[in-house]
C-alpha atoms as a PDB file:
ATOM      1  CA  UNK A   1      -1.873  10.944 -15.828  1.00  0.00           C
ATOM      2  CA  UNK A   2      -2.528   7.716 -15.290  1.00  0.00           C
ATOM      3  CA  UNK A   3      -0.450   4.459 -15.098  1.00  0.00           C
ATOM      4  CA  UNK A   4      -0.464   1.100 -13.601  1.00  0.00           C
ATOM      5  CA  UNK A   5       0.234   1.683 -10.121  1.00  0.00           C
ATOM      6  CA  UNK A   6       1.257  -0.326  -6.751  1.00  0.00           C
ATOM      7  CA  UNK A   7       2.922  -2.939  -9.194  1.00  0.00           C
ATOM      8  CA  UNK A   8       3.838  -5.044  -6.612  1.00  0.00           C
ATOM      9  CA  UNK A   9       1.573  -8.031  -5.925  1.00  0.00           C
ATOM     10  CA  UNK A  10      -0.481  -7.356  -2.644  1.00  0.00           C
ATOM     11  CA  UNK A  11      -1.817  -9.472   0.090  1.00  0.00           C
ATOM     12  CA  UNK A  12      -4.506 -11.798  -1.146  1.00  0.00           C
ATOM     13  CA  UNK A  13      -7.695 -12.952   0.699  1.00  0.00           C
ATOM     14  CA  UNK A  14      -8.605 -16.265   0.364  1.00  0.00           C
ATOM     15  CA  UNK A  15     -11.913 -17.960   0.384  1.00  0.00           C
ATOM     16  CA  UNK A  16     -15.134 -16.175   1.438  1.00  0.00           C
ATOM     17  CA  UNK A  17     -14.364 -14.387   4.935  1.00  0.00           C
ATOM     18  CA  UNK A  18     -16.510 -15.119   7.640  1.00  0.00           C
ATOM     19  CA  UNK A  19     -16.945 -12.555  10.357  1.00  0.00           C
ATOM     20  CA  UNK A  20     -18.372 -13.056  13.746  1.00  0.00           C
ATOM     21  CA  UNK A  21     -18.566 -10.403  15.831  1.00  0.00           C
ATOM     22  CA  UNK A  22     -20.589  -9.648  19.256  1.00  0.00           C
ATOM     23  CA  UNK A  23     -23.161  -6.205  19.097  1.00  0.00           C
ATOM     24  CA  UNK A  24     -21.943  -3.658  21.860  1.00  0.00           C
ATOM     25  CA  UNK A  25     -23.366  -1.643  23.074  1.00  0.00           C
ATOM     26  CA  UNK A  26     -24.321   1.302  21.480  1.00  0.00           C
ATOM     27  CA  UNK A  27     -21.221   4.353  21.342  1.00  0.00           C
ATOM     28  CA  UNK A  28     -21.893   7.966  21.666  1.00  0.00           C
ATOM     29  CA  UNK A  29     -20.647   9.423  18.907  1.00  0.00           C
ATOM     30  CA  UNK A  30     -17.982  11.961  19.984  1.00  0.00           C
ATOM     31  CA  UNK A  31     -18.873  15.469  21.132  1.00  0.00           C
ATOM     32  CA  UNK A  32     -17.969  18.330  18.335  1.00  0.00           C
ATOM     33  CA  UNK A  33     -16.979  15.925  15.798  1.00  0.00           C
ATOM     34  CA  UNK A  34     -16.853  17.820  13.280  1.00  0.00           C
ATOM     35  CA  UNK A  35     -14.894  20.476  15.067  1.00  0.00           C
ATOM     36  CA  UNK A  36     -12.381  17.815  15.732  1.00  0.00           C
ATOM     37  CA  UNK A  37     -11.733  17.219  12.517  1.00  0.00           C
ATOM     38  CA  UNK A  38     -11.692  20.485  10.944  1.00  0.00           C
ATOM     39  CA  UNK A  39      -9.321  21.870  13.280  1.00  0.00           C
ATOM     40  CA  UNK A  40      -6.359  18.097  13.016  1.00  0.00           C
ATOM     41  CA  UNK A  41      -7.560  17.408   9.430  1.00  0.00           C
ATOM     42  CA  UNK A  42      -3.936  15.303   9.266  1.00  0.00           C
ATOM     43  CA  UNK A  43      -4.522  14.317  12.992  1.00  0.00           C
ATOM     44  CA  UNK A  44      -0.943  15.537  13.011  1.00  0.00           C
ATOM     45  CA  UNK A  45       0.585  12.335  10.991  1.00  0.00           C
ATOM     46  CA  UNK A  46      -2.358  11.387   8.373  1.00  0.00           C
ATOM     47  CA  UNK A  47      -5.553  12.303   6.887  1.00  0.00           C
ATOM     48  CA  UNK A  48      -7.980   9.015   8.225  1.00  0.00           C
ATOM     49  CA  UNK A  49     -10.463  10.801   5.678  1.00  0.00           C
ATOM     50  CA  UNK A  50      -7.340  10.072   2.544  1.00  0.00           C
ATOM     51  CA  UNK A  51      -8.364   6.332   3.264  1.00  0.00           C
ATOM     52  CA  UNK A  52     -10.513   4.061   0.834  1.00  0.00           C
ATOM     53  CA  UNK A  53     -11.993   2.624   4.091  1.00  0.00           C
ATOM     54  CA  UNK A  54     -13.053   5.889   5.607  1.00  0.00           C
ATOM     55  CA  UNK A  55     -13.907   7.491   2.235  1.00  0.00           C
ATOM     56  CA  UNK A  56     -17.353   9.363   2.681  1.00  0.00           C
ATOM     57  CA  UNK A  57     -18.175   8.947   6.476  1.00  0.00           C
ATOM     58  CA  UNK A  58     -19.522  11.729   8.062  1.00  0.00           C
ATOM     59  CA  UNK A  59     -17.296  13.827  10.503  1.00  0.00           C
ATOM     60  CA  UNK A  60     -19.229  11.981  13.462  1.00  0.00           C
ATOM     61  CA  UNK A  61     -18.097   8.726  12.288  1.00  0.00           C
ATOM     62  CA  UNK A  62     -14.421   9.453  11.294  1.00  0.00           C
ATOM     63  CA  UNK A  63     -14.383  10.876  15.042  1.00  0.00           C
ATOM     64  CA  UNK A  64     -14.760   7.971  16.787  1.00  0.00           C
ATOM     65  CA  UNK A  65     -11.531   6.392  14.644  1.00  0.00           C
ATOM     66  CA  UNK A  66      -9.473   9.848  15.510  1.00  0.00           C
ATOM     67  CA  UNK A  67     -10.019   9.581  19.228  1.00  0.00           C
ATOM     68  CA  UNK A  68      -9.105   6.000  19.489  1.00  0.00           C
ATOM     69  CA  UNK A  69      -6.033   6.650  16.723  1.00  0.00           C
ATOM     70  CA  UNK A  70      -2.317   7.084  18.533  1.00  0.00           C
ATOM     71  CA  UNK A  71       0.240   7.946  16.686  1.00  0.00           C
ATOM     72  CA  UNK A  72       3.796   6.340  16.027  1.00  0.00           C
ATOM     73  CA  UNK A  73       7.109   7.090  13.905  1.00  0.00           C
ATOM     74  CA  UNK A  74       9.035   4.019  13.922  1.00  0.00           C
ATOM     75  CA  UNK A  75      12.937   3.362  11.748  1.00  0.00           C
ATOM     76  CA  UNK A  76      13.707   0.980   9.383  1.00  0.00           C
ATOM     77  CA  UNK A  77      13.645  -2.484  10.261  1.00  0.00           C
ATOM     78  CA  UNK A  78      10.848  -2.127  12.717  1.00  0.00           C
ATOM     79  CA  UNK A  79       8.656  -5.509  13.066  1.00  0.00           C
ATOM     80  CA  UNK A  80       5.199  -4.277  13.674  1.00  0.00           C
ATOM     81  CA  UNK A  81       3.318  -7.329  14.057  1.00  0.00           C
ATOM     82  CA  UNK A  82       3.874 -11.085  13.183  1.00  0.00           C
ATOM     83  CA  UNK A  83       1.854 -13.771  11.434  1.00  0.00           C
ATOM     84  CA  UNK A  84      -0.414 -15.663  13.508  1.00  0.00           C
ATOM     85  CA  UNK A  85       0.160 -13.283  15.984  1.00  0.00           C
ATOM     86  CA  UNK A  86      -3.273 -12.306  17.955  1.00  0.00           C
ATOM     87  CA  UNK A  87      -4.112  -8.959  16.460  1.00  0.00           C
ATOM     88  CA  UNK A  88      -4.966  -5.420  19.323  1.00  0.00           C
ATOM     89  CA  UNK A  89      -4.607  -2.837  16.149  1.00  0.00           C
ATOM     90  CA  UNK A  90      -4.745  -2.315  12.940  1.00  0.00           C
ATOM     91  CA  UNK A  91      -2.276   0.736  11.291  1.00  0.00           C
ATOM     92  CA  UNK A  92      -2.604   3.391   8.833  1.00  0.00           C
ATOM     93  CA  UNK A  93       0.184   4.464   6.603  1.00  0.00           C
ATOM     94  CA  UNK A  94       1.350   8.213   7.306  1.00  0.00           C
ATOM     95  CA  UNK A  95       4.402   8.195   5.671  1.00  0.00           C
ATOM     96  CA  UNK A  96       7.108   6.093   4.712  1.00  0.00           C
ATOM     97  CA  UNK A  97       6.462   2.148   3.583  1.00  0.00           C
ATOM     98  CA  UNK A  98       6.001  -1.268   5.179  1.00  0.00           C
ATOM     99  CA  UNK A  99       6.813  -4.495   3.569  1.00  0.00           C
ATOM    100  CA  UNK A 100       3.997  -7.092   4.476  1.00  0.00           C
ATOM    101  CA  UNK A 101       5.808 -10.643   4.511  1.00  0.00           C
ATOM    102  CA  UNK A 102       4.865 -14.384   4.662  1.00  0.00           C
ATOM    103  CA  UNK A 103       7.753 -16.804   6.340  1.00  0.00           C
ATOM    104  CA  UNK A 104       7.987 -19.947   4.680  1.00  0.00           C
ATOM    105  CA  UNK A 105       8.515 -23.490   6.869  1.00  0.00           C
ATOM    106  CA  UNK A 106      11.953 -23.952   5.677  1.00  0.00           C
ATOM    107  CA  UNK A 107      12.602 -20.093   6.925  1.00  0.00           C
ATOM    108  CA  UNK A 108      12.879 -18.643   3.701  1.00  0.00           C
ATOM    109  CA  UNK A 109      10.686 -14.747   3.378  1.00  0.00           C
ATOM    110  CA  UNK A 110       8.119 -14.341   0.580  1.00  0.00           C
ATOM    111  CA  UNK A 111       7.154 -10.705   0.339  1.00  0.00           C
ATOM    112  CA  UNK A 112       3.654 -10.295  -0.297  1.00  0.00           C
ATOM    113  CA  UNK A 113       3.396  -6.489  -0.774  1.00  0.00           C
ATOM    114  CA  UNK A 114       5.168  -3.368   0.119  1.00  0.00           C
ATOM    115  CA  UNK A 115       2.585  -0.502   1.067  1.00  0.00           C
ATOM    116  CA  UNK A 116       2.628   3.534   1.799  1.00  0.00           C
ATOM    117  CA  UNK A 117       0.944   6.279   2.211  1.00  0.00           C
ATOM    118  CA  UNK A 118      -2.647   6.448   2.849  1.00  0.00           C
ATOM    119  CA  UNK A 119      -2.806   2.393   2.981  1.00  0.00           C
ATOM    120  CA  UNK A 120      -3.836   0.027   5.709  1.00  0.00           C
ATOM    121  CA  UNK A 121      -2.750  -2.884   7.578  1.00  0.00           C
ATOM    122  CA  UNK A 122      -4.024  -5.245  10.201  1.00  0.00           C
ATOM    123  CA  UNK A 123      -7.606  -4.935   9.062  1.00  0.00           C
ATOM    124  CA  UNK A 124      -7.748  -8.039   7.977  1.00  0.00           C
ATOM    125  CA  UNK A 125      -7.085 -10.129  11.448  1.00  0.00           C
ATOM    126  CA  UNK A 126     -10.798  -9.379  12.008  1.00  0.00           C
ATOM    127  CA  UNK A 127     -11.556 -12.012   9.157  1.00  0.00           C
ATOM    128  CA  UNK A 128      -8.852 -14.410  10.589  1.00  0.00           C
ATOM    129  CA  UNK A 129      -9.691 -15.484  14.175  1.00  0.00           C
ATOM    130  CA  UNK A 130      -8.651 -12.170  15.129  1.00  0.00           C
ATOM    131  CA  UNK A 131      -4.986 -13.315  14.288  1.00  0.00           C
ATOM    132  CA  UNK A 132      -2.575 -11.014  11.625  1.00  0.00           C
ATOM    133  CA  UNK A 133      -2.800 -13.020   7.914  1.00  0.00           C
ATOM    134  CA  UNK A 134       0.889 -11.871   7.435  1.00  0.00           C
ATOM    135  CA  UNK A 135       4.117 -10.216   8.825  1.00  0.00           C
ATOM    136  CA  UNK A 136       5.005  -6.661   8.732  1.00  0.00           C
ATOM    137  CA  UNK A 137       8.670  -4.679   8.974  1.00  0.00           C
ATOM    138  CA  UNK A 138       9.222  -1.283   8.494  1.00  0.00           C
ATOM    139  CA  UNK A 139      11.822  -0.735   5.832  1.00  0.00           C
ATOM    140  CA  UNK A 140      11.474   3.137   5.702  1.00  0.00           C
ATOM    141  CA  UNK A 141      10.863   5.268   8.420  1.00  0.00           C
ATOM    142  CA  UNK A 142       7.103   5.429   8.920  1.00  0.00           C
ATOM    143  CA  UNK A 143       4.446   7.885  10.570  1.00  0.00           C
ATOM    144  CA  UNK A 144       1.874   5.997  11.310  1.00  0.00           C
ATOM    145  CA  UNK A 145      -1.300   6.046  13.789  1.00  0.00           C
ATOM    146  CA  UNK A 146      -2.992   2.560  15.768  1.00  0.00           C
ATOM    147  CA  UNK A 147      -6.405   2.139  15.956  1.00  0.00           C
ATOM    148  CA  UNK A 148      -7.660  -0.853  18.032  1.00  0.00           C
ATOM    149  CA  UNK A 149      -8.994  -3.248  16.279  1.00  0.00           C
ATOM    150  CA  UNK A 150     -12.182  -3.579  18.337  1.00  0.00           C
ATOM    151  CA  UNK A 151     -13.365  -0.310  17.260  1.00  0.00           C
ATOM    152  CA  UNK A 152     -13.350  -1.305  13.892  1.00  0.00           C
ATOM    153  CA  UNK A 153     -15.825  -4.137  14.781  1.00  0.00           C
ATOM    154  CA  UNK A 154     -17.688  -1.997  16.906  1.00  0.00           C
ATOM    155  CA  UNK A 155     -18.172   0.567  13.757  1.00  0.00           C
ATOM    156  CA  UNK A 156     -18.712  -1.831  11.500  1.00  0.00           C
ATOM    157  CA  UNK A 157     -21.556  -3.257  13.255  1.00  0.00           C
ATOM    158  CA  UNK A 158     -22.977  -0.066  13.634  1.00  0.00           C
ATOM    159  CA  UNK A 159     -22.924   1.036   9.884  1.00  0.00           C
ATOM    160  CA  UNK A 160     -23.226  -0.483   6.961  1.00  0.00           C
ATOM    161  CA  UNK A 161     -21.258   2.228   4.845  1.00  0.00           C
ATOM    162  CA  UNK A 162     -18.400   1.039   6.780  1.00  0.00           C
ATOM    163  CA  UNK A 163     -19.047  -2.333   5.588  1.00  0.00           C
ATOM    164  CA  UNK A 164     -19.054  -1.830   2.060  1.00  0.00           C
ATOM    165  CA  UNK A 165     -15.861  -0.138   2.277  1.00  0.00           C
ATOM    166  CA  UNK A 166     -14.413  -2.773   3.982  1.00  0.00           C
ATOM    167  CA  UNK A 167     -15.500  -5.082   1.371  1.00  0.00           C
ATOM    168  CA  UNK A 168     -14.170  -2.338  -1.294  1.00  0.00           C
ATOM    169  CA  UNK A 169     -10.838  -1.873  -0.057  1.00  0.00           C
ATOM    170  CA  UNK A 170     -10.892  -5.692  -0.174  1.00  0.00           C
ATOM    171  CA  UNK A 171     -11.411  -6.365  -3.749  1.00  0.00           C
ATOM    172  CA  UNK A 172      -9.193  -2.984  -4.475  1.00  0.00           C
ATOM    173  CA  UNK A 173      -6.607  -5.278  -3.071  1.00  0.00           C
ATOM    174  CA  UNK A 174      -7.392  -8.488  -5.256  1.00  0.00           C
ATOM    175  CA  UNK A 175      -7.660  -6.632  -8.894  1.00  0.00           C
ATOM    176  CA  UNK A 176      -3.957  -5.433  -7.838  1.00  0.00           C
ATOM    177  CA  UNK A 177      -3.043  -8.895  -7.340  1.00  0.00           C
ATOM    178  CA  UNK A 178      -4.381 -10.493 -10.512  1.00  0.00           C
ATOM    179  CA  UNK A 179      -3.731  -7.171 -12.381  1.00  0.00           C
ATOM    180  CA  UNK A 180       0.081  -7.214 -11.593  1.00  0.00           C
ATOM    181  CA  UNK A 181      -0.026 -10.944 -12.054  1.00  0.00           C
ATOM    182  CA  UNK A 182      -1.461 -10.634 -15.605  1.00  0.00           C
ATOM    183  CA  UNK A 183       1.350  -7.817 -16.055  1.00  0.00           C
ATOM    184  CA  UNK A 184       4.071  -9.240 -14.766  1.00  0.00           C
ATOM    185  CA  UNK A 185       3.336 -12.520 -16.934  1.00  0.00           C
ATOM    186  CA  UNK A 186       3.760 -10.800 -20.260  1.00  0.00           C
ATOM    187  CA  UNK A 187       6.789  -8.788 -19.371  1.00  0.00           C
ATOM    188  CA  UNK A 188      10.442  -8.939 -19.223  1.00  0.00           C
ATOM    189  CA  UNK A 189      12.665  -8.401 -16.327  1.00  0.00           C
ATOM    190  CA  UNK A 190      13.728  -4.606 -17.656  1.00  0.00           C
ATOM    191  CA  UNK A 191      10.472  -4.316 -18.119  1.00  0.00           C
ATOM    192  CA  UNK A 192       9.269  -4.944 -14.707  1.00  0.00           C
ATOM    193  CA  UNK A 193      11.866  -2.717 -13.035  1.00  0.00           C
ATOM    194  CA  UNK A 194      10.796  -0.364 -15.824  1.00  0.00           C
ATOM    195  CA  UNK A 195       7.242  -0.467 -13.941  1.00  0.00           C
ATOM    196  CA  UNK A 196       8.009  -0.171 -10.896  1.00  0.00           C
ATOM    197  CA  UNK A 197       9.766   3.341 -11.740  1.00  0.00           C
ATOM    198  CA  UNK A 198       6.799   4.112 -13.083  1.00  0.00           C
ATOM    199  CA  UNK A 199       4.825   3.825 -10.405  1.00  0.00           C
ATOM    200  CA  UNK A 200       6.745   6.085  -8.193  1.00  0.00           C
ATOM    201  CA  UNK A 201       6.444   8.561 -11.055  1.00  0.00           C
ATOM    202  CA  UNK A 202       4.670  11.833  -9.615  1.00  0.00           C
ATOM    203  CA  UNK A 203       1.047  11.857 -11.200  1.00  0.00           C
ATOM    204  CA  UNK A 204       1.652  15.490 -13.030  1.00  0.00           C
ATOM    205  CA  UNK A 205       4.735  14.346 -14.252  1.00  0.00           C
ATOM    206  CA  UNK A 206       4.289  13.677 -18.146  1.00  0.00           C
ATOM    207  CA  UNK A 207       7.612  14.749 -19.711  1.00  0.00           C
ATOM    208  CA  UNK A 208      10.437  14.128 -17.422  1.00  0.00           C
ATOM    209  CA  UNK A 209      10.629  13.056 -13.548  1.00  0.00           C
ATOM    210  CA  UNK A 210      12.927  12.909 -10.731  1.00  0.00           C
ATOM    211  CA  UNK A 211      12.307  11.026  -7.385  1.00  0.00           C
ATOM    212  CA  UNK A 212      14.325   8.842  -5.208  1.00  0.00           C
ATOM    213  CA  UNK A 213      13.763   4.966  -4.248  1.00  0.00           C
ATOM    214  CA  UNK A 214      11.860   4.192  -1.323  1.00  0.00           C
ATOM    215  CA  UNK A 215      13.750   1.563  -0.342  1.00  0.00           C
ATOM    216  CA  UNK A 216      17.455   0.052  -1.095  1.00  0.00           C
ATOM    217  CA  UNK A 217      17.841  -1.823  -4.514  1.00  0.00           C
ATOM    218  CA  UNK A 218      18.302  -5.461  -2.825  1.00  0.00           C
ATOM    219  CA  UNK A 219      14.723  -5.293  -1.526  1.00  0.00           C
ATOM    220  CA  UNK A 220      13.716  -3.688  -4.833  1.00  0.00           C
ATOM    221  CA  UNK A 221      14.889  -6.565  -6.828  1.00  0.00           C
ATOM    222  CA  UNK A 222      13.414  -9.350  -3.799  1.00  0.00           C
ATOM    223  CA  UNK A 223       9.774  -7.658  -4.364  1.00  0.00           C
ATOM    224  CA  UNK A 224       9.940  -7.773  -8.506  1.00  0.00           C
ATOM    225  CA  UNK A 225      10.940 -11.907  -8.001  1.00  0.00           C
ATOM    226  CA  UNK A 226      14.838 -11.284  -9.141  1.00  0.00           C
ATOM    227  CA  UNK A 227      17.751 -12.390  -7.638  1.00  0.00           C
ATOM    228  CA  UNK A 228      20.687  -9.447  -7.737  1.00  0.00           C
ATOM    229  CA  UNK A 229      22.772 -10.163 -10.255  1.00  0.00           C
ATOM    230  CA  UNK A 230      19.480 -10.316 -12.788  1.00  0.00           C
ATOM    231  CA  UNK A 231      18.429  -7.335 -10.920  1.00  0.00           C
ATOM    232  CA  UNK A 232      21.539  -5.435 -12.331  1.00  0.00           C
ATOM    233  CA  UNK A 233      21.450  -6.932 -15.839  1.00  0.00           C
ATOM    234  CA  UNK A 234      18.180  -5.595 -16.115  1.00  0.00           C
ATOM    235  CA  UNK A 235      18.890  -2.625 -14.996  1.00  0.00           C
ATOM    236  CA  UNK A 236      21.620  -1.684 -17.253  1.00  0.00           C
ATOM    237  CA  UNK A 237      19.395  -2.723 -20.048  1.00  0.00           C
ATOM    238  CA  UNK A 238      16.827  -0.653 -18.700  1.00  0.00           C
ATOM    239  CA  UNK A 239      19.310   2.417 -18.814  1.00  0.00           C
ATOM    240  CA  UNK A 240      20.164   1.856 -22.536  1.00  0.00           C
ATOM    241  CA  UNK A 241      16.632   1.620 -23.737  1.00  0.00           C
ATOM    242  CA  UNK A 242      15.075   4.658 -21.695  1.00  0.00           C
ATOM    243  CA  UNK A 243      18.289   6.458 -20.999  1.00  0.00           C
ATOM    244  CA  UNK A 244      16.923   6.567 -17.745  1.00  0.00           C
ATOM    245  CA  UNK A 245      19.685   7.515 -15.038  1.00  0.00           C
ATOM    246  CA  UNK A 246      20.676   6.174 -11.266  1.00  0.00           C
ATOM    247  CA  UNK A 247      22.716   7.683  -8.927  1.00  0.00           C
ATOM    248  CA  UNK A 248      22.527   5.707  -5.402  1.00  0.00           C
ATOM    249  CA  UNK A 249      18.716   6.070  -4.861  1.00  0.00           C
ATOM    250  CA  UNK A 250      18.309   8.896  -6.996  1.00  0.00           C
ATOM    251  CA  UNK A 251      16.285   7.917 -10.422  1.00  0.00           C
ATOM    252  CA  UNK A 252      16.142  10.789 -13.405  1.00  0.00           C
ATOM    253  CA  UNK A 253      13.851  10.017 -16.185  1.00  0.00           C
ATOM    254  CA  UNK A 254      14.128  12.442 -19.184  1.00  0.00           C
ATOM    255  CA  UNK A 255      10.985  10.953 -21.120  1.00  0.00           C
ATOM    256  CA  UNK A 256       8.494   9.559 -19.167  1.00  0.00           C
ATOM    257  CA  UNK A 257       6.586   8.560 -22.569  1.00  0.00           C
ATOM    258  CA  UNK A 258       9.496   6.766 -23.627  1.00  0.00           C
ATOM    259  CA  UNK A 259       9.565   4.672 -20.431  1.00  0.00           C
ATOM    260  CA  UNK A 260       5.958   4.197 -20.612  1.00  0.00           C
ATOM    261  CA  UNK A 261       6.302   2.783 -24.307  1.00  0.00           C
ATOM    262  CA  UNK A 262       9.049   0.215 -23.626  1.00  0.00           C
ATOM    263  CA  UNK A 263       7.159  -0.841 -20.135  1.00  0.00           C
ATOM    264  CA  UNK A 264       4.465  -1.470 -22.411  1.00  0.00           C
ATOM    265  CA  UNK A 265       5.207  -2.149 -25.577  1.00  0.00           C
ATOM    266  CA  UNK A 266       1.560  -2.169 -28.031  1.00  0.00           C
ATOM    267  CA  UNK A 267      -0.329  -1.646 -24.328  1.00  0.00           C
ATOM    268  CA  UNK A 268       1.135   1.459 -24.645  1.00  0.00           C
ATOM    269  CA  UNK A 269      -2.117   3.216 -25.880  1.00  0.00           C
ATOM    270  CA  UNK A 270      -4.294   2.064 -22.875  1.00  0.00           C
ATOM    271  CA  UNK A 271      -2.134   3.559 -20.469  1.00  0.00           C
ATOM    272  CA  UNK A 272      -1.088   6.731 -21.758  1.00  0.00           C
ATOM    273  CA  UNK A 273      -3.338  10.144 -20.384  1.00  0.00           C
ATOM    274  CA  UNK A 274      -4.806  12.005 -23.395  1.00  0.00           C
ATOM    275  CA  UNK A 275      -2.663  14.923 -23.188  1.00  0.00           C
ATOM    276  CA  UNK A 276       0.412  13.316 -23.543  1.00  0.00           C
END
């Protein structure tokens, strides 16, 4: 089943990235690598190998990440690492979600994206003077392991496979940008929030579908660009045209079709799975 998914706009790279790094010396790859792995595939908070940047490395490779990797739960409200701020690590998510934020002269917060599971953030400092390219707060509890940054150079160097999917997870992040930009241009308010639900839709869901929010409403509406009280207007209108229901967090959706067809209006077709 597939829809449009991570609808919120993510962190963008500007400009053509320029990286200058110094060639270490060569690592020994870890002893029993592969042993390592098989034995802590989740590394007790996260599979590194569920990762678009570690995607395909051999065991060997992935090893060096896992030994460095220490892992972390942190609560709500958390600040993990400023803007500007000289970067030591880079994080991937476990569990839970982080909102990555930019802070605006006059004070004011513009949230750039809100990421979970099985994404990662930091990386990009090593394109930036070695400095973080935005803010991040915890705003649900989070499992979550730190890598230094420096091995990630060190890798890098050492393989181009790593490389490319560095430069992949890079442009996965810019077609979410302009793709939810595109989106978000031709639809309504309703229609937005009706997105977003859908995105937190479980994949083998194609009837009906029951799941909580991952964060509180407020933040919900700050991410889709509404204030509150358009937030709840659109909401309510959501509810009469899907006869979707909300209890607190809680979020029942009877017809999952139906939800897709208002999101989507005459798109409708391109983002429906074949079964359905």
């Amino acid at each position: 089943m597939t829809y449009i998914k991570d609808v919120q706009a993510p962190k963008a790279y500007s400009g053509a990235p320029r990286l200058t790094i110094v060639v270490p010396a060569q690592m020994n790859p870890p002893k029993n690598a592969a042993k390592q792995i098989s034995q802590n595939p989740d590394y007790s908070l996260g599979s590194l190998k569920g990762s678009l940047l570690f995607a395909n490395l051999p065991d060997e490779e992935i090893a060096h990440f896992q030994n460095a990797a220490r892992p972390h739960t942190y609560k709500k409200d958390k600040i993990l690492y400023l803007q500007a701020e000289p970067a030591v690590n880079f994080y991937m998510i476990c569990s839970g979600w982080i909102k990555l934020f930019h802070t605006l002269p006059e004070g004011e917060e513009v949230i750039v994206d809100m990421l979970t599971t099985g994404h990662i953030v930091g990386e990009s400092a090593i394109f930036d003077h070695g400095c973080y390219t935005s803010s991040a707060q915890v705003v649900s509890a989070v499992h979550l392991l730190s890598i230094p940054l420096k091995v990630l150079k060190e890798r890098i160097n050492l393989g181009t496979k790593l490389a490319f999917n560095m430069l992949t997870s890079m442009s996965q992040h810019h077609r979410r940008h302009y793709g939810a930009i595109a989106l978000n241009a031709l639809q309504n308010a309703p229609q937005r929030i009706g997105c977003f639900f859908l995105s937190l839709c479980p994949e083998d869901k194609t009837k009906a579908a029951v799941f909580h929010l991952p964060y509180d409403k407020a933040l919900v509406a700050k991410t889709l660009g509404m204030n509150n009280a358009t937030f709840s207007r659109a909401l309510n209108i959501l509810r009469q045209k899907t006869d979707i229901r909300i209890e607190g967090d809680r979020v029942e959706i009877d017809q999952v079709l139906r939800l897709v067809k208002f999101v989507y209006g005459d798109l409708s077709v391109k983002y429906l799975p074949a079964t359905m």
